[in-house]
Structures are given as C-alpha cells and as structure tokens.
PDB file of N, CA and C in Angstrom:
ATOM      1  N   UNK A   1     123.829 168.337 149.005  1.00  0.00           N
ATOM      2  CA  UNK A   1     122.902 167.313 149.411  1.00  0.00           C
ATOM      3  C   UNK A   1     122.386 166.582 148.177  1.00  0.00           C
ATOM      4  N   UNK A   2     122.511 165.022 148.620  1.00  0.00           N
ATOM      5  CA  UNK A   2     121.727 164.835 147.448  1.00  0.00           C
ATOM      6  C   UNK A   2     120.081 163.967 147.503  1.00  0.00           C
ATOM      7  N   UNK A   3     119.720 164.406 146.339  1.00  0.00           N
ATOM      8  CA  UNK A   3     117.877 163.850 146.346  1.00  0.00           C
ATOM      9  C   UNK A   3     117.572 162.852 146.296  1.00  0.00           C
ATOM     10  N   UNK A   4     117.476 161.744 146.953  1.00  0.00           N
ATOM     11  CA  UNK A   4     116.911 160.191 146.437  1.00  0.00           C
ATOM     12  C   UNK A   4     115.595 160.408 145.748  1.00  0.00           C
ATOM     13  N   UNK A   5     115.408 159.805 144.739  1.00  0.00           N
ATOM     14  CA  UNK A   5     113.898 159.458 144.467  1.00  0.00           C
ATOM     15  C   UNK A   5     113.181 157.943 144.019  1.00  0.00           C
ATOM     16  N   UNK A   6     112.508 157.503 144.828  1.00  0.00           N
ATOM     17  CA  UNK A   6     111.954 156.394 144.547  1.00  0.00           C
ATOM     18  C   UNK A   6     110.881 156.365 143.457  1.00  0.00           C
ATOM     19  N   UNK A   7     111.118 155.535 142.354  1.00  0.00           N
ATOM     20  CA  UNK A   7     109.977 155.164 141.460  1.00  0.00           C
ATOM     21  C   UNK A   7     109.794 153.936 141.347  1.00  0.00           C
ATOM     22  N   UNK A   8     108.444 154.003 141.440  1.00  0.00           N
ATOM     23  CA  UNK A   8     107.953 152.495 141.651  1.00  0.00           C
ATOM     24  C   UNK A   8     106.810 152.584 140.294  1.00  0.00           C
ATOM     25  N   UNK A   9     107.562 151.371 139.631  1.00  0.00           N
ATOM     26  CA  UNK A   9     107.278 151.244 138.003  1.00  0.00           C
ATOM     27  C   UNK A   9     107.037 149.655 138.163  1.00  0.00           C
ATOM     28  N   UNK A  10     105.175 150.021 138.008  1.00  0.00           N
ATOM     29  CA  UNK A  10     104.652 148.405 137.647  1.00  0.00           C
ATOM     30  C   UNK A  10     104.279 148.473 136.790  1.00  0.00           C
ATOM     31  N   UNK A  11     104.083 146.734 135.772  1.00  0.00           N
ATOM     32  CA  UNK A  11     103.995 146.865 134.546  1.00  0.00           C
ATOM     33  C   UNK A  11     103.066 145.742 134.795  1.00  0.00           C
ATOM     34  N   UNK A  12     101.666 146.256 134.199  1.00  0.00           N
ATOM     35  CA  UNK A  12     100.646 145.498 133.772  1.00  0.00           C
ATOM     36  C   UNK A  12     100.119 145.047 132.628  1.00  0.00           C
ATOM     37  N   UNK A  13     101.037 144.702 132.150  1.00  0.00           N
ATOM     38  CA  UNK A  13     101.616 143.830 130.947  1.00  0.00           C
ATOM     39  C   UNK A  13     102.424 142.646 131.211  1.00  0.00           C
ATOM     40  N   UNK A  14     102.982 142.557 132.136  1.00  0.00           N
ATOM     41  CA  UNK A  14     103.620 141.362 132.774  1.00  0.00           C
ATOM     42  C   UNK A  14     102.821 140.425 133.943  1.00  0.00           C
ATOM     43  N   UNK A  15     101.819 141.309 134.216  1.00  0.00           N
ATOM     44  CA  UNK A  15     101.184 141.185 135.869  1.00  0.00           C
ATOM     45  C   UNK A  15      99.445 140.338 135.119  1.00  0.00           C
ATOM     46  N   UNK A  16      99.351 140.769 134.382  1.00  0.00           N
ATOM     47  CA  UNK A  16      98.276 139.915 133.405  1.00  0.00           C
ATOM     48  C   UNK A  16      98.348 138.515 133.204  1.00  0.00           C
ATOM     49  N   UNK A  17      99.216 138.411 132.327  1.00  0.00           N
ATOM     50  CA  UNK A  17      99.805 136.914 132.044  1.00  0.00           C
ATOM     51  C   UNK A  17      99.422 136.002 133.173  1.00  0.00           C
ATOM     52  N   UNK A  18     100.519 136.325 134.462  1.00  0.00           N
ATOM     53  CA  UNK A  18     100.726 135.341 135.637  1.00  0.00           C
ATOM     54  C   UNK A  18      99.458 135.601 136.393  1.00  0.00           C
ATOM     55  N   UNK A  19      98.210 136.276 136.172  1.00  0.00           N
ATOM     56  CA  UNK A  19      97.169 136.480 136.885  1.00  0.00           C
ATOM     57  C   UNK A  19      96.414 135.450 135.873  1.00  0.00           C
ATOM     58  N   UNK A  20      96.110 135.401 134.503  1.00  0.00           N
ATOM     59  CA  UNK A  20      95.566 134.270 134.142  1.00  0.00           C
ATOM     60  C   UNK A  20      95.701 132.542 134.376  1.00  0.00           C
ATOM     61  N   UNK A  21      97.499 132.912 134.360  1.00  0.00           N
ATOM     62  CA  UNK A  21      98.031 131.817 134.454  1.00  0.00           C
ATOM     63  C   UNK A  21      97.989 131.429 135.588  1.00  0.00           C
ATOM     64  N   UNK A  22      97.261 132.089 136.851  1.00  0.00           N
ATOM     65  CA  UNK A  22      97.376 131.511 138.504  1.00  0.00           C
ATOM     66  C   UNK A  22      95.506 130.960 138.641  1.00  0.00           C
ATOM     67  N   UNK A  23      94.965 132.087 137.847  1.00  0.00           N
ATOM     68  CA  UNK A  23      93.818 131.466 137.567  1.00  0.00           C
ATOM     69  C   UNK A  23      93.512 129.903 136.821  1.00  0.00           C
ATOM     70  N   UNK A  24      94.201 130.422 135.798  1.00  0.00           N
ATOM     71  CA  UNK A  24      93.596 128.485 135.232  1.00  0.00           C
ATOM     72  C   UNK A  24      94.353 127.525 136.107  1.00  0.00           C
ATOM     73  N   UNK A  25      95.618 127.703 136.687  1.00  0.00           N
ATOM     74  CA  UNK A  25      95.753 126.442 137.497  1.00  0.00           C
ATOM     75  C   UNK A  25      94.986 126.247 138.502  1.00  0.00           C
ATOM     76  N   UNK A  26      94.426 127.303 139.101  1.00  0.00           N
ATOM     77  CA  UNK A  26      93.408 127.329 140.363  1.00  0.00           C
ATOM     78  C   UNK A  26      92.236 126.378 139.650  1.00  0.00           C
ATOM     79  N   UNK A  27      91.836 126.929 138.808  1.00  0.00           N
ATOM     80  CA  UNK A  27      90.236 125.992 137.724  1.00  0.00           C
ATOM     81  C   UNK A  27      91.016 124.681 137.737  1.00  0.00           C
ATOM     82  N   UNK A  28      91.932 124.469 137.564  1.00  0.00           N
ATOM     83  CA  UNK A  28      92.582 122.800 137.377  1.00  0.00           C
ATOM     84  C   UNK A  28      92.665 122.238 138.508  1.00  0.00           C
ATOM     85  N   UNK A  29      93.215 122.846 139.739  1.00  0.00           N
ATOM     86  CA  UNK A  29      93.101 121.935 140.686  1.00  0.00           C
ATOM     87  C   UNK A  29      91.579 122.195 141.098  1.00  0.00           C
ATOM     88  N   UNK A  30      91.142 122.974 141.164  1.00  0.00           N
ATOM     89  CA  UNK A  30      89.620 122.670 141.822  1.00  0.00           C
ATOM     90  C   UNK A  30      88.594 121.995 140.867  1.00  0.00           C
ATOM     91  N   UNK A  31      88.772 121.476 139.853  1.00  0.00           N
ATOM     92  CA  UNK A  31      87.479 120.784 138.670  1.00  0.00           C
ATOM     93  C   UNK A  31      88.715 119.310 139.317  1.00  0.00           C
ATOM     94  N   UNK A  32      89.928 118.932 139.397  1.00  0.00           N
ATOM     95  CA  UNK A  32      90.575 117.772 140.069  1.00  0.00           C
ATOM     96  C   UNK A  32      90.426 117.426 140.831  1.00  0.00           C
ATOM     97  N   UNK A  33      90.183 118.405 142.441  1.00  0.00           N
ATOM     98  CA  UNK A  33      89.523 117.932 143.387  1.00  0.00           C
ATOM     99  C   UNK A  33      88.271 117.600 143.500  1.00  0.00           C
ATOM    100  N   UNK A  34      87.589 118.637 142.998  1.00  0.00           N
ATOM    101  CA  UNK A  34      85.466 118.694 142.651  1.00  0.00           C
ATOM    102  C   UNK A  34      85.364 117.256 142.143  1.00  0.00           C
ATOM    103  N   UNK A  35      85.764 116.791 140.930  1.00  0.00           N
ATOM    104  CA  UNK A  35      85.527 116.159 139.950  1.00  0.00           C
ATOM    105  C   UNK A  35      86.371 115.115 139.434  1.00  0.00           C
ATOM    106  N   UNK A  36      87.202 114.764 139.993  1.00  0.00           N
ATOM    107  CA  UNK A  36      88.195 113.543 139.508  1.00  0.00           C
ATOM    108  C   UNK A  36      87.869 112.562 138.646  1.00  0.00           C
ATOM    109  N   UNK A  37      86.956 112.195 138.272  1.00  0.00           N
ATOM    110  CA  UNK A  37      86.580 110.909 137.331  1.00  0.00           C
ATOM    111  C   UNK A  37      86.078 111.866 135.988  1.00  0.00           C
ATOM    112  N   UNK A  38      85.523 112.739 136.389  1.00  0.00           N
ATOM    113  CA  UNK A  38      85.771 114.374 134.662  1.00  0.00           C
ATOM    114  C   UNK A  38      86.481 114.642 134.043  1.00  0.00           C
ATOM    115  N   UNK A  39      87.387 114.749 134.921  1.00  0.00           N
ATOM    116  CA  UNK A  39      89.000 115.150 135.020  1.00  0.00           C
ATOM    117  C   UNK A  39      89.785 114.010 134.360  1.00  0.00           C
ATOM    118  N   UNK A  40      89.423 113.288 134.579  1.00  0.00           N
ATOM    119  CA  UNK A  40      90.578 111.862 134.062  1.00  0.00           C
ATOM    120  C   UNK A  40      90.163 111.623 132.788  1.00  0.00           C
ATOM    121  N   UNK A  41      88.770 111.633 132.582  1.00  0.00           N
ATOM    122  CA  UNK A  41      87.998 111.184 130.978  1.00  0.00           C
ATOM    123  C   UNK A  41      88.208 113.015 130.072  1.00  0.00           C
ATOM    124  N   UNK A  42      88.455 113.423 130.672  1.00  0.00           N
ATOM    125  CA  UNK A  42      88.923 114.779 129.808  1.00  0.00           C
ATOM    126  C   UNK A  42      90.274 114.540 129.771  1.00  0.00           C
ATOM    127  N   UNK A  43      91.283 114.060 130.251  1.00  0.00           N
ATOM    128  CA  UNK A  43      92.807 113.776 129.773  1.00  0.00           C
ATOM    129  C   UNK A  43      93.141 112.615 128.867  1.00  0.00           C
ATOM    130  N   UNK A  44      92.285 111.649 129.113  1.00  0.00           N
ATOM    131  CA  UNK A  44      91.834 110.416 128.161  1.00  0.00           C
ATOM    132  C   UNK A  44      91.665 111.281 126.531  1.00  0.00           C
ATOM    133  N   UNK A  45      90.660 111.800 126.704  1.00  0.00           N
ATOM    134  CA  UNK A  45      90.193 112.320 125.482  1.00  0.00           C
ATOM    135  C   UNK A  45      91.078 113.352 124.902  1.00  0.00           C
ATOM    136  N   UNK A  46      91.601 113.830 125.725  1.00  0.00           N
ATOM    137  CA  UNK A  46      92.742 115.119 124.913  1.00  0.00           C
ATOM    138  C   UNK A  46      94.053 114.656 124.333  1.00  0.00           C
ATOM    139  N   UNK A  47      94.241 113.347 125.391  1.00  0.00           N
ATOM    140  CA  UNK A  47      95.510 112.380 125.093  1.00  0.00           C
ATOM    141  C   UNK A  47      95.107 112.129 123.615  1.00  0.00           C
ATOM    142  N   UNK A  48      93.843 111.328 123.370  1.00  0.00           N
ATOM    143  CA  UNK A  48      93.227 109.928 122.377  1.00  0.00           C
ATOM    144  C   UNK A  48      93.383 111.169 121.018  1.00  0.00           C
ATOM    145  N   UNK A  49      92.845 112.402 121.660  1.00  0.00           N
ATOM    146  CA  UNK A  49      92.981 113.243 120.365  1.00  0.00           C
ATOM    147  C   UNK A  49      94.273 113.988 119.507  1.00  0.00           C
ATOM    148  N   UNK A  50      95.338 113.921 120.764  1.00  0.00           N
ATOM    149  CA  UNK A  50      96.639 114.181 120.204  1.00  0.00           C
ATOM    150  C   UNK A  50      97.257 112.540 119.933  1.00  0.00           C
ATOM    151  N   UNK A  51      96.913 112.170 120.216  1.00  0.00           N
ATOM    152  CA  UNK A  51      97.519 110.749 119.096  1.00  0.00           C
ATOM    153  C   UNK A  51      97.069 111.045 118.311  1.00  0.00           C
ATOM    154  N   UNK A  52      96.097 111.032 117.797  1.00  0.00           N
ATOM    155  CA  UNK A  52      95.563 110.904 116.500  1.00  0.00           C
ATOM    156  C   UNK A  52      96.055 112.087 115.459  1.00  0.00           C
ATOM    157  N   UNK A  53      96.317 112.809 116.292  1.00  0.00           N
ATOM    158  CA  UNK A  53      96.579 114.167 115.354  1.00  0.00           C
ATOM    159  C   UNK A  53      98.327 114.009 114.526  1.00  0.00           C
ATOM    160  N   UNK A  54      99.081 113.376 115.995  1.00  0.00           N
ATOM    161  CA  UNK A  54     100.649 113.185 115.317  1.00  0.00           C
ATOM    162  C   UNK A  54     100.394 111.845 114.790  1.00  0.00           C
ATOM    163  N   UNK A  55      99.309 110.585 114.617  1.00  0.00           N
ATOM    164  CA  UNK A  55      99.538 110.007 113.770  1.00  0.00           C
ATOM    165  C   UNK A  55      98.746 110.158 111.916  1.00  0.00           C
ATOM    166  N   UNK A  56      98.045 111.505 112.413  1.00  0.00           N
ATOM    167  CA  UNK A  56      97.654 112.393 111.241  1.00  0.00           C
ATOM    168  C   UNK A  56      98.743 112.792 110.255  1.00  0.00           C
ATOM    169  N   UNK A  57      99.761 113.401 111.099  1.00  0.00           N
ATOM    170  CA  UNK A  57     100.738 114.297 110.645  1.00  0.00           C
ATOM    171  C   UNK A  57     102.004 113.538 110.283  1.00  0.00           C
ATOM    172  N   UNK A  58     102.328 112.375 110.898  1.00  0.00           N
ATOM    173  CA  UNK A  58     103.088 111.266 110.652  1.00  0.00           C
ATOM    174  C   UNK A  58     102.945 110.975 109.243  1.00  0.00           C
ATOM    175  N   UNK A  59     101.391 110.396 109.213  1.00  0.00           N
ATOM    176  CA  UNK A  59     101.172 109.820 107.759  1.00  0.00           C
ATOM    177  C   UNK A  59     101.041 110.702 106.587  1.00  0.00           C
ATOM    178  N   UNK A  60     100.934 111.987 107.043  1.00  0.00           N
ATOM    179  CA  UNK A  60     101.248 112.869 106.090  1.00  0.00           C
ATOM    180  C   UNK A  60     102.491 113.015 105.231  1.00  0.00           C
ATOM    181  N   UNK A  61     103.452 113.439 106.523  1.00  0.00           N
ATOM    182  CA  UNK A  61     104.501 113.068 106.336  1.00  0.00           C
ATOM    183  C   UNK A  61     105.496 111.932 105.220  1.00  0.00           C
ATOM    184  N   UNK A  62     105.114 110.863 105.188  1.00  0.00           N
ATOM    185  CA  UNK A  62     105.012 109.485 105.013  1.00  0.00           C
ATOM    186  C   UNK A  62     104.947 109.721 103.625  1.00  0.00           C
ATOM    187  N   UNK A  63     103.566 109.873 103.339  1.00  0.00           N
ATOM    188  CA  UNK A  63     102.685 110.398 101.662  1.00  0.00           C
ATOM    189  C   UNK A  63     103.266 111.027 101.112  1.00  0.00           C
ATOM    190  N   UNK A  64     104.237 112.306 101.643  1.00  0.00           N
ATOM    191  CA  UNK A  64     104.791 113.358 101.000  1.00  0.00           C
ATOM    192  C   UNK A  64     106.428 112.789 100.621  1.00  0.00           C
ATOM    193  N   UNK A  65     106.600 112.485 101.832  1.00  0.00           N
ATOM    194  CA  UNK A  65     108.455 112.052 101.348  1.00  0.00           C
ATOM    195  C   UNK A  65     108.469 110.536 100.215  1.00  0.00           C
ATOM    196  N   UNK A  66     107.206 109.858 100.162  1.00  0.00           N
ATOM    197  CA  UNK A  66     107.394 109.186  98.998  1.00  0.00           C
ATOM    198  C   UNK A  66     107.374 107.688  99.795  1.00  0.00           C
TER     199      UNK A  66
END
C-alpha cells in the first residue's frame, strides 16, 4: 500500500508583497473616486517633478560629456 501525504506549504514571504500591493491600489482607486481633482493635481505635480529631475540629469549629462 502506498501513503499519500499532502503538504500544504504557504509562503509568507510571497503573500506580503501582493497584500501591500492590493492595498495601495485599493488607496488609489478610492482617494480617485473620493477625490478626483487631488488626484489629478498630485499627478500634475509628480509628472512636473519628474521632468525636472530627467531634465536635471540630462544637463548633467551634457556638462560631463563636454
């Protein structure tokens, strides 16, 4: 005869991650629905600030290669 044995191996190290990561999209759509005109001037501003940053790094760039 032979023995089956079931092991049931969860890893909460993997199960973390996608629990934060289900959380902040949940905070994103609900501050999008709550708040839409917040929401838009906070993407404005995160946009306005990553321009600025790759045209930081651009001109760095620029300075260094001569």
């Amino acid at each position: 005869m032979t023995k089956n044995s079931v092991t049931f191996t969860t890893s909460s190290k993997s199960s973390i991650p996608k629990l934060i990561g289900l959380a902040l999209i949940a905070t994103l759509i609900f501050t999008v629905v709550r708040h839409p005109g917040d929401a838009a001037s906070w993407v404005v501003a995160i946009a306005g600030g990553a321009g600025k940053a790759i045209d930081g790094i651009a001109n760095f760039l620029n300075n260094v290669g001569g």
